[in-house]
N, C-alpha and C. Protein backbone atom coordinates (compact mmCIF):
# COMPACT_ATOMS: atom_id res chain seq x y z
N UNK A 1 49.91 72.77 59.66
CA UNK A 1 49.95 73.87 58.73
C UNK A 1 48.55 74.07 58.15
N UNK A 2 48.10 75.20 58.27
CA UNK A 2 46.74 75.49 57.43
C UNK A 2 46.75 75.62 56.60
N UNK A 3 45.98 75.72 55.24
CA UNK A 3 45.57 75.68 54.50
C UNK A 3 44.37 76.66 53.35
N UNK A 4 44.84 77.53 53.15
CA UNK A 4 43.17 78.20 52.46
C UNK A 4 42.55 77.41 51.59
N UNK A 5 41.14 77.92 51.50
CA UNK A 5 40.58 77.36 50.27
C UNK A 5 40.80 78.05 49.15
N UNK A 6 41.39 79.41 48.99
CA UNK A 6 41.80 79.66 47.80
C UNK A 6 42.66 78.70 47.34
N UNK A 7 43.76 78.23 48.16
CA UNK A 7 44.87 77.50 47.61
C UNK A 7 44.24 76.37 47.40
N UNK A 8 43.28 75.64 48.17
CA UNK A 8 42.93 74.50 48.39
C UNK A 8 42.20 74.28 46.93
N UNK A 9 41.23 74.98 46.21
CA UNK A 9 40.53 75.12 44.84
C UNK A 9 41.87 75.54 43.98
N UNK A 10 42.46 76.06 44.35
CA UNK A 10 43.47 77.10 42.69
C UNK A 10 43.43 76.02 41.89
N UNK A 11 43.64 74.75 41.70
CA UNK A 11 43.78 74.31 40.63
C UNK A 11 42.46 73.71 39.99
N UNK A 12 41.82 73.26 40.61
CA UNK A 12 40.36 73.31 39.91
C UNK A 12 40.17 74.17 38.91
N UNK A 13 40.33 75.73 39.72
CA UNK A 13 39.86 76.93 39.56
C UNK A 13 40.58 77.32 37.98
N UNK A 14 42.09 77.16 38.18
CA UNK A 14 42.30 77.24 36.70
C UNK A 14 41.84 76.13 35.78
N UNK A 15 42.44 74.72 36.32
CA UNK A 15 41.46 74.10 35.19
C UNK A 15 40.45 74.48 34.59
N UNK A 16 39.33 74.61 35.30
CA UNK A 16 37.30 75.03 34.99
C UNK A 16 37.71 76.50 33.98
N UNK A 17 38.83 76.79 34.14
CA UNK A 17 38.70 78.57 33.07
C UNK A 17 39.44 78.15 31.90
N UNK A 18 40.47 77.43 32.19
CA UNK A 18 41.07 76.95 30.95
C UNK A 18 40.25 76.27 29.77
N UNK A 19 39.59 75.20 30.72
CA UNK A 19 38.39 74.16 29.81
C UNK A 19 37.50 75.09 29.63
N UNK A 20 37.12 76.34 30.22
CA UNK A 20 36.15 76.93 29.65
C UNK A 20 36.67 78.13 28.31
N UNK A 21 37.14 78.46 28.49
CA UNK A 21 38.20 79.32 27.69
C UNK A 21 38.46 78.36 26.09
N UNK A 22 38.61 77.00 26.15
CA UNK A 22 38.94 76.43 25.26
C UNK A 22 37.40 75.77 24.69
N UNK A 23 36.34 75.82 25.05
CA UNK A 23 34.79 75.52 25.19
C UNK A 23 34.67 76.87 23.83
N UNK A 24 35.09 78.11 24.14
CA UNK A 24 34.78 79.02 23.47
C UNK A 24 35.20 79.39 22.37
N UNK A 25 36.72 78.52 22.22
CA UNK A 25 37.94 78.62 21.04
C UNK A 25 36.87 77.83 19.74
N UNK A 26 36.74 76.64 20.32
CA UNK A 26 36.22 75.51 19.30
C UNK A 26 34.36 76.16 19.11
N UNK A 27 34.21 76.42 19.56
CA UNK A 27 32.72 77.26 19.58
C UNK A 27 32.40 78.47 18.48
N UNK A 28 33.89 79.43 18.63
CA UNK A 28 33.59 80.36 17.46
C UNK A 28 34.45 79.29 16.15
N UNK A 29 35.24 78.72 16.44
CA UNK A 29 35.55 77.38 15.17
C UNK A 29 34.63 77.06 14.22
N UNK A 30 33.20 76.40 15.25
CA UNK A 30 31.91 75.57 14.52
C UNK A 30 31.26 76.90 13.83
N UNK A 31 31.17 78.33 14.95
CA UNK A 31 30.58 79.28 14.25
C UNK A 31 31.11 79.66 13.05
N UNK A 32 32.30 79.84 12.80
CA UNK A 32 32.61 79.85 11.09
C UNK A 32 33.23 79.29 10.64
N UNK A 33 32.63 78.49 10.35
CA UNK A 33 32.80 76.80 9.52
C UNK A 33 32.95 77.62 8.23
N UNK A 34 31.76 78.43 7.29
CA UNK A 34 31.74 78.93 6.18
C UNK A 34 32.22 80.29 6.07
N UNK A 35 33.27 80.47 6.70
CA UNK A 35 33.69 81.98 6.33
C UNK A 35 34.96 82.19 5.73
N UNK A 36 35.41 82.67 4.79
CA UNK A 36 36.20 82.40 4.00
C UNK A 36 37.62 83.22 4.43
N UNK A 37 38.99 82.05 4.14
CA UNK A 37 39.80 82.57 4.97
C UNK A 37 40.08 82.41 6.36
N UNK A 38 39.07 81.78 6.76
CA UNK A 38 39.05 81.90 8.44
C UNK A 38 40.04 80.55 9.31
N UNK A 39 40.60 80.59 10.15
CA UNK A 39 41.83 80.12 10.18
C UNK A 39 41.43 78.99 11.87
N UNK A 40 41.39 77.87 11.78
CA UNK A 40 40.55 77.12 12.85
C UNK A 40 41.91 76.96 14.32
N UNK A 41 41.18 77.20 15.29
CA UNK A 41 42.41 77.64 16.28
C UNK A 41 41.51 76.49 17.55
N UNK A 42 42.84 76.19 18.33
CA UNK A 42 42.48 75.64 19.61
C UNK A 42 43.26 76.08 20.50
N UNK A 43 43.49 75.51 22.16
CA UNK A 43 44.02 76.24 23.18
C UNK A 43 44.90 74.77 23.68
N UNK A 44 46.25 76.15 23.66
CA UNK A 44 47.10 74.92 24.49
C UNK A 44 47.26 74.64 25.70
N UNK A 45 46.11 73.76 26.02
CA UNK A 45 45.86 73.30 27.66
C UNK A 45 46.44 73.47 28.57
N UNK A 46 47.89 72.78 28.55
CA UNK A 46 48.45 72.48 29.45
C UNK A 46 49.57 73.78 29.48
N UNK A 47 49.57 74.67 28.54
CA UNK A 47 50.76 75.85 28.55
C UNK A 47 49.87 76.87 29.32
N UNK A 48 48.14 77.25 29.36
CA UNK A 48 47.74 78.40 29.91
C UNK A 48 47.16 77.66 31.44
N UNK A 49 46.96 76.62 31.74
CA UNK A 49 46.70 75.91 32.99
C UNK A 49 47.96 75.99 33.85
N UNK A 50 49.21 76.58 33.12
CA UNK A 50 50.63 76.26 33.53
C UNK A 50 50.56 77.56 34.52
N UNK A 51 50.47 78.65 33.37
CA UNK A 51 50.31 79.97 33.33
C UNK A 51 50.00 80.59 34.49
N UNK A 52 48.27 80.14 34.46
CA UNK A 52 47.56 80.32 35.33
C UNK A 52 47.57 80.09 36.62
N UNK A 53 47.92 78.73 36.68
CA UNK A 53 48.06 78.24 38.16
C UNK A 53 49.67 78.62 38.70
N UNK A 54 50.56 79.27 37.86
CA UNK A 54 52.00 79.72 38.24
C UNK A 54 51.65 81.61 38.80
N UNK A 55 50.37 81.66 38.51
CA UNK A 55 50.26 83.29 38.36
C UNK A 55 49.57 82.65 40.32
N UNK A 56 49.14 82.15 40.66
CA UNK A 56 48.55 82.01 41.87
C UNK A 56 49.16 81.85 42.63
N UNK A 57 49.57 82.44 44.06
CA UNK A 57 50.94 82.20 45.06
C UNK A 57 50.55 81.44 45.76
N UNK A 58 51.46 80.19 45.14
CA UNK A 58 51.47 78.58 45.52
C UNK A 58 52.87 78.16 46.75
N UNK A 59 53.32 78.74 47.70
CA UNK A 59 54.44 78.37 48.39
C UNK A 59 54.57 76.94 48.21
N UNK A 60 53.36 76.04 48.91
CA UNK A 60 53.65 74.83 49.28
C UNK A 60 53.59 73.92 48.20
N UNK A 61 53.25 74.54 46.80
CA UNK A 61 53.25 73.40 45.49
C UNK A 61 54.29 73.06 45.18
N UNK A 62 54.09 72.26 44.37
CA UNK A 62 55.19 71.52 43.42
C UNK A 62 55.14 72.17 42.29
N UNK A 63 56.18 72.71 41.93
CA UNK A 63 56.64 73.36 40.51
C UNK A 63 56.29 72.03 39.30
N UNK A 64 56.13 72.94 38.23
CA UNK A 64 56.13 71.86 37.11
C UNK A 64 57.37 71.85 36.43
N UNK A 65 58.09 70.64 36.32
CA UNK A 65 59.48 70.12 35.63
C UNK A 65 59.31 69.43 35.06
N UNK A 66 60.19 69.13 33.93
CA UNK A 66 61.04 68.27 33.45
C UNK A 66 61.16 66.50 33.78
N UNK A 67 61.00 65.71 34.61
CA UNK A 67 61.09 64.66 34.83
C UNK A 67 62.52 63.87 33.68
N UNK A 68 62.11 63.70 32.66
CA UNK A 68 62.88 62.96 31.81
C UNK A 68 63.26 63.40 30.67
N UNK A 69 64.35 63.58 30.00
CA UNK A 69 65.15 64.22 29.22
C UNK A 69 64.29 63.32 27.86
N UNK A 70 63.19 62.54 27.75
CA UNK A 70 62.12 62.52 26.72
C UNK A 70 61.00 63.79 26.61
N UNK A 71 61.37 64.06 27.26
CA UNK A 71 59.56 65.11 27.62
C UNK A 71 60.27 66.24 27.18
N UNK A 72 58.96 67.14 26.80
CA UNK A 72 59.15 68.52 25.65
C UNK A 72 60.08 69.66 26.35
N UNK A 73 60.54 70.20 25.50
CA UNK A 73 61.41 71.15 26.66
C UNK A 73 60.33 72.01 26.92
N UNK A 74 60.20 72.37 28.12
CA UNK A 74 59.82 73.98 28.68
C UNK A 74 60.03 75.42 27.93
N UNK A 75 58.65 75.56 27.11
CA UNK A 75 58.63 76.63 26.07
C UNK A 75 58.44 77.88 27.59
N UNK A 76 58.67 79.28 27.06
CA UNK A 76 57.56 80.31 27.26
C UNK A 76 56.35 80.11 26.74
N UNK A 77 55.43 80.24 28.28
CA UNK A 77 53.99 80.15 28.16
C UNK A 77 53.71 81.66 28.64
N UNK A 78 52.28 82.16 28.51
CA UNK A 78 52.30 83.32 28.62
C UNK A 78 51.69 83.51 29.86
N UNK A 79 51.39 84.66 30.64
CA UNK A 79 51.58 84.94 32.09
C UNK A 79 50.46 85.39 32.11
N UNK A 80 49.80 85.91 31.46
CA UNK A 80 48.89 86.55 31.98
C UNK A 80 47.42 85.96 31.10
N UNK A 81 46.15 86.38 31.64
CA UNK A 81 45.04 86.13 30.75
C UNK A 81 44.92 87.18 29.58
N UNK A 82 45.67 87.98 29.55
CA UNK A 82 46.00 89.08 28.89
C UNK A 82 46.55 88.72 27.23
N UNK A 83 47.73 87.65 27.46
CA UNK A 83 48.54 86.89 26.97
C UNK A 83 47.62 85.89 26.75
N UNK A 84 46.26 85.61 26.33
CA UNK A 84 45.72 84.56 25.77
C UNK A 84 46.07 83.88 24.30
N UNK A 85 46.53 85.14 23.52
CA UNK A 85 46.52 84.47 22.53
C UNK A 85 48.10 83.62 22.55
N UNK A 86 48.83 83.90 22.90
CA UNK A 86 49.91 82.93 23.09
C UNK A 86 49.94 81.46 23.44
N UNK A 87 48.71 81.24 23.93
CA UNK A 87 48.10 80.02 23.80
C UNK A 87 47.43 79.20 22.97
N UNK A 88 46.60 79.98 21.82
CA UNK A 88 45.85 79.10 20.83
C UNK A 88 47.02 79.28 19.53
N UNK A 89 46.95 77.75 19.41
CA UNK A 89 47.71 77.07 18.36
C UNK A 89 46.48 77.15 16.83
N UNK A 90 46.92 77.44 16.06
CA UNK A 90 46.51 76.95 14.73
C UNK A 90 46.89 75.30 14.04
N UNK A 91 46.07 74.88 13.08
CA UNK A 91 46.27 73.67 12.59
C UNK A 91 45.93 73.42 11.26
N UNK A 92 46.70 72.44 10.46
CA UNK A 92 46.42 72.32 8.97
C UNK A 92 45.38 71.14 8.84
N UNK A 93 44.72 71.87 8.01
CA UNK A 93 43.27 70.87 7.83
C UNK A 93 43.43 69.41 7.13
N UNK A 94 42.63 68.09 7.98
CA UNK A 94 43.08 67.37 6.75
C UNK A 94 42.77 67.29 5.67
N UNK A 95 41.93 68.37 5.42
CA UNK A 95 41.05 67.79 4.02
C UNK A 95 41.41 69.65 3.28
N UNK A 96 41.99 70.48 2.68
CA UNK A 96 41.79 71.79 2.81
C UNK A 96 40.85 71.70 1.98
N UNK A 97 39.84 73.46 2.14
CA UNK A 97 38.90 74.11 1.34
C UNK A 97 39.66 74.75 0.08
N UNK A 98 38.76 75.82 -0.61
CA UNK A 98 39.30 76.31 -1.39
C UNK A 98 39.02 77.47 -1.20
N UNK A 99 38.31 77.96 -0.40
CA UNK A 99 38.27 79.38 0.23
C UNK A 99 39.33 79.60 1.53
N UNK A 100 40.17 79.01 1.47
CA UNK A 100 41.20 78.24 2.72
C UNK A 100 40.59 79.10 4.28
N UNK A 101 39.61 78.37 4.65
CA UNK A 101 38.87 78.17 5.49
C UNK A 101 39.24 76.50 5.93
N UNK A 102 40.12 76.79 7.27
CA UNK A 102 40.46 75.75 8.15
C UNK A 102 39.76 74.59 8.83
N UNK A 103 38.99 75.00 9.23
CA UNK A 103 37.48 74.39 9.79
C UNK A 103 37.22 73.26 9.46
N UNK A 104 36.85 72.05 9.77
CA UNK A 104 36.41 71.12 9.45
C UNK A 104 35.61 70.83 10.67
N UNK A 105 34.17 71.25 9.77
CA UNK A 105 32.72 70.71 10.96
C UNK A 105 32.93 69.25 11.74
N UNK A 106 33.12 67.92 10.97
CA UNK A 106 33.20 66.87 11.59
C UNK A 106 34.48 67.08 12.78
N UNK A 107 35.46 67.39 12.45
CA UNK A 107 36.75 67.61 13.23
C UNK A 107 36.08 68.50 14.81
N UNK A 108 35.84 69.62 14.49
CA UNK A 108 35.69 70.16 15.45
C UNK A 108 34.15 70.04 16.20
N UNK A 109 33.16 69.20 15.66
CA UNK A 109 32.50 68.76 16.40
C UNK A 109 33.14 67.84 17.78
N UNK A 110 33.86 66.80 17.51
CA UNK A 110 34.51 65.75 17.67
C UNK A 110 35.55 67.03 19.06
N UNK A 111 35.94 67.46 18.85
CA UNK A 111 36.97 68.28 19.70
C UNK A 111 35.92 69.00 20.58
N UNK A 112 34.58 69.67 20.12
CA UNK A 112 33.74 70.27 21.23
C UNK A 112 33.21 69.62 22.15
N UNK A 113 32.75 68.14 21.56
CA UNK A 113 32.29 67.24 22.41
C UNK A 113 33.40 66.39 23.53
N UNK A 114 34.42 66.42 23.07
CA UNK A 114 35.60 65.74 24.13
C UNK A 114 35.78 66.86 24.59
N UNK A 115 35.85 67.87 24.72
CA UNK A 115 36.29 69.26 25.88
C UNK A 115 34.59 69.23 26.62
N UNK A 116 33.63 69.57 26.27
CA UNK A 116 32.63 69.21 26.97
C UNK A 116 32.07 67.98 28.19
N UNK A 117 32.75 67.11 27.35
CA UNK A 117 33.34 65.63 28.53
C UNK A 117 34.63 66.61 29.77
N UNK A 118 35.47 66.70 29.24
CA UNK A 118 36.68 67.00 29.99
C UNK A 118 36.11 68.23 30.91
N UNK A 119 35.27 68.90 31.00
CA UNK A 119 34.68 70.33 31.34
C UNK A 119 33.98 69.49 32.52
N UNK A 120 33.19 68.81 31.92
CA UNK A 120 31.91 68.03 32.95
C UNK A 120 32.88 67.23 34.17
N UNK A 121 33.59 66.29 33.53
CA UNK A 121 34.69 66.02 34.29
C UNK A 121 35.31 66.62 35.94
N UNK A 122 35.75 68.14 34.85
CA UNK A 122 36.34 69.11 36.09
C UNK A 122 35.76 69.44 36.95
N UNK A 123 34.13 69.37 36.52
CA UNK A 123 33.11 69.51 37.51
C UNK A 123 32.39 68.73 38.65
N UNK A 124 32.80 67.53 38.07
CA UNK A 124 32.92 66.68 38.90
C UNK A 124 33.84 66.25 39.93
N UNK A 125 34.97 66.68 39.65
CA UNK A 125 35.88 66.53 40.56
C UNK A 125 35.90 67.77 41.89
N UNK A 126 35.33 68.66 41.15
CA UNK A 126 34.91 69.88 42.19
C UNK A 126 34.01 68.97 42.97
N UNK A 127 32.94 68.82 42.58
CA UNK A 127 31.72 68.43 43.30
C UNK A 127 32.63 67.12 44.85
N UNK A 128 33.33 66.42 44.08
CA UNK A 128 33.91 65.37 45.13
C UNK A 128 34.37 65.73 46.16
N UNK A 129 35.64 66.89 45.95
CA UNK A 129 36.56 67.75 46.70
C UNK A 129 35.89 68.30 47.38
N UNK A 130 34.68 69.31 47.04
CA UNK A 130 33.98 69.92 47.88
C UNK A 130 32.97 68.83 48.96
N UNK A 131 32.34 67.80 48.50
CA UNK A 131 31.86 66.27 49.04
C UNK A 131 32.99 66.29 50.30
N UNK A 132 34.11 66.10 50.31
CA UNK A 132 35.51 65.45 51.27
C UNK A 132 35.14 66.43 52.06
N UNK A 133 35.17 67.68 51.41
CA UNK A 133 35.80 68.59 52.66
C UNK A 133 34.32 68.71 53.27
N UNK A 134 32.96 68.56 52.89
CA UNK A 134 32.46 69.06 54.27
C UNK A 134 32.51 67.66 55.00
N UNK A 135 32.35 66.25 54.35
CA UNK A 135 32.58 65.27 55.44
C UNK A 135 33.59 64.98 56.57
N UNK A 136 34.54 65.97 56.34
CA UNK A 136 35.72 66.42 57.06
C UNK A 136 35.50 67.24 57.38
N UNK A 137 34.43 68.04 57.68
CA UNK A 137 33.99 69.27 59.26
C UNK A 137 33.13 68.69 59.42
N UNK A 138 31.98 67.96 58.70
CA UNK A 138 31.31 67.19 59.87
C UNK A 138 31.83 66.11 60.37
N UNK A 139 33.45 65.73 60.39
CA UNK A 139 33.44 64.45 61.47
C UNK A 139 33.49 63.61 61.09
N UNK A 140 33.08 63.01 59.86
CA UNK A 140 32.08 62.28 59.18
C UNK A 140 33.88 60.66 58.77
């Protein structure tokens, strides 16, 4: 059975947009740290990676389930990139302001730098995958 490389990347491919997509959430976060009112948001990973990679015609994948009647039930995630915001979650600060400005610089430093890991990561795993496959047309 063949194989494309569209199919063969799709999930990279959403990963690298998701992690990048969520690179940009926590980014305008740090950008208004001091703006009053402003409400600190992140992206729910694993609901628009769901999304995304369900929007790509996957015949030969494995659906994502359920496994064990511990694990979260299966919300609606949203379908489209369109439907982004159905993905970023809001959160209560631990410390609140008094301009109730959500934000907490230390916090979301701490969250830019672990998605920046996790980003570099994805990129690395590209780099490998793509590594296999040409050592597998050259023979190798």
């Amino acid at each position: 059975m063949a194989i494309s490389l569209d199919s063969y990347f799709a999930f990279n491919n959403a990963a690298m947009t998701v992690k990048s997509q969520r690179l940009e959430v926590i980014s305008a976060n740090i950008a208004n740290a001091s703006t009053p009112n402003y409400k600190a948001k992140d992206l729910d990973f694993s609901g628009l990676l769901r999304s995304s990679f369900e929007s790509i015609d996957q015949k030969d994948a494995a659906p994502f389930r359920i496994t064990d009647s511990m694990h979260i039930d299966n919300y609606d995630k949203p379908k489209s990139w369109d439907d982004i915001k159905a993905g970023i979650t809001y959160y209560v600060p631990l410390s609140p302001s008094l301009d109730n400005n959500t934000v907490e610089i230390g916090v979301e430093q701490a969250r830019y730098g672990r998605a920046v890991v996790d980003y570099q990561a994805s990129v690395q795993f590209l780099e490998n995958k793509i590594s296999g496959l040409r050592k597998a047309l050259r023979g190798e």
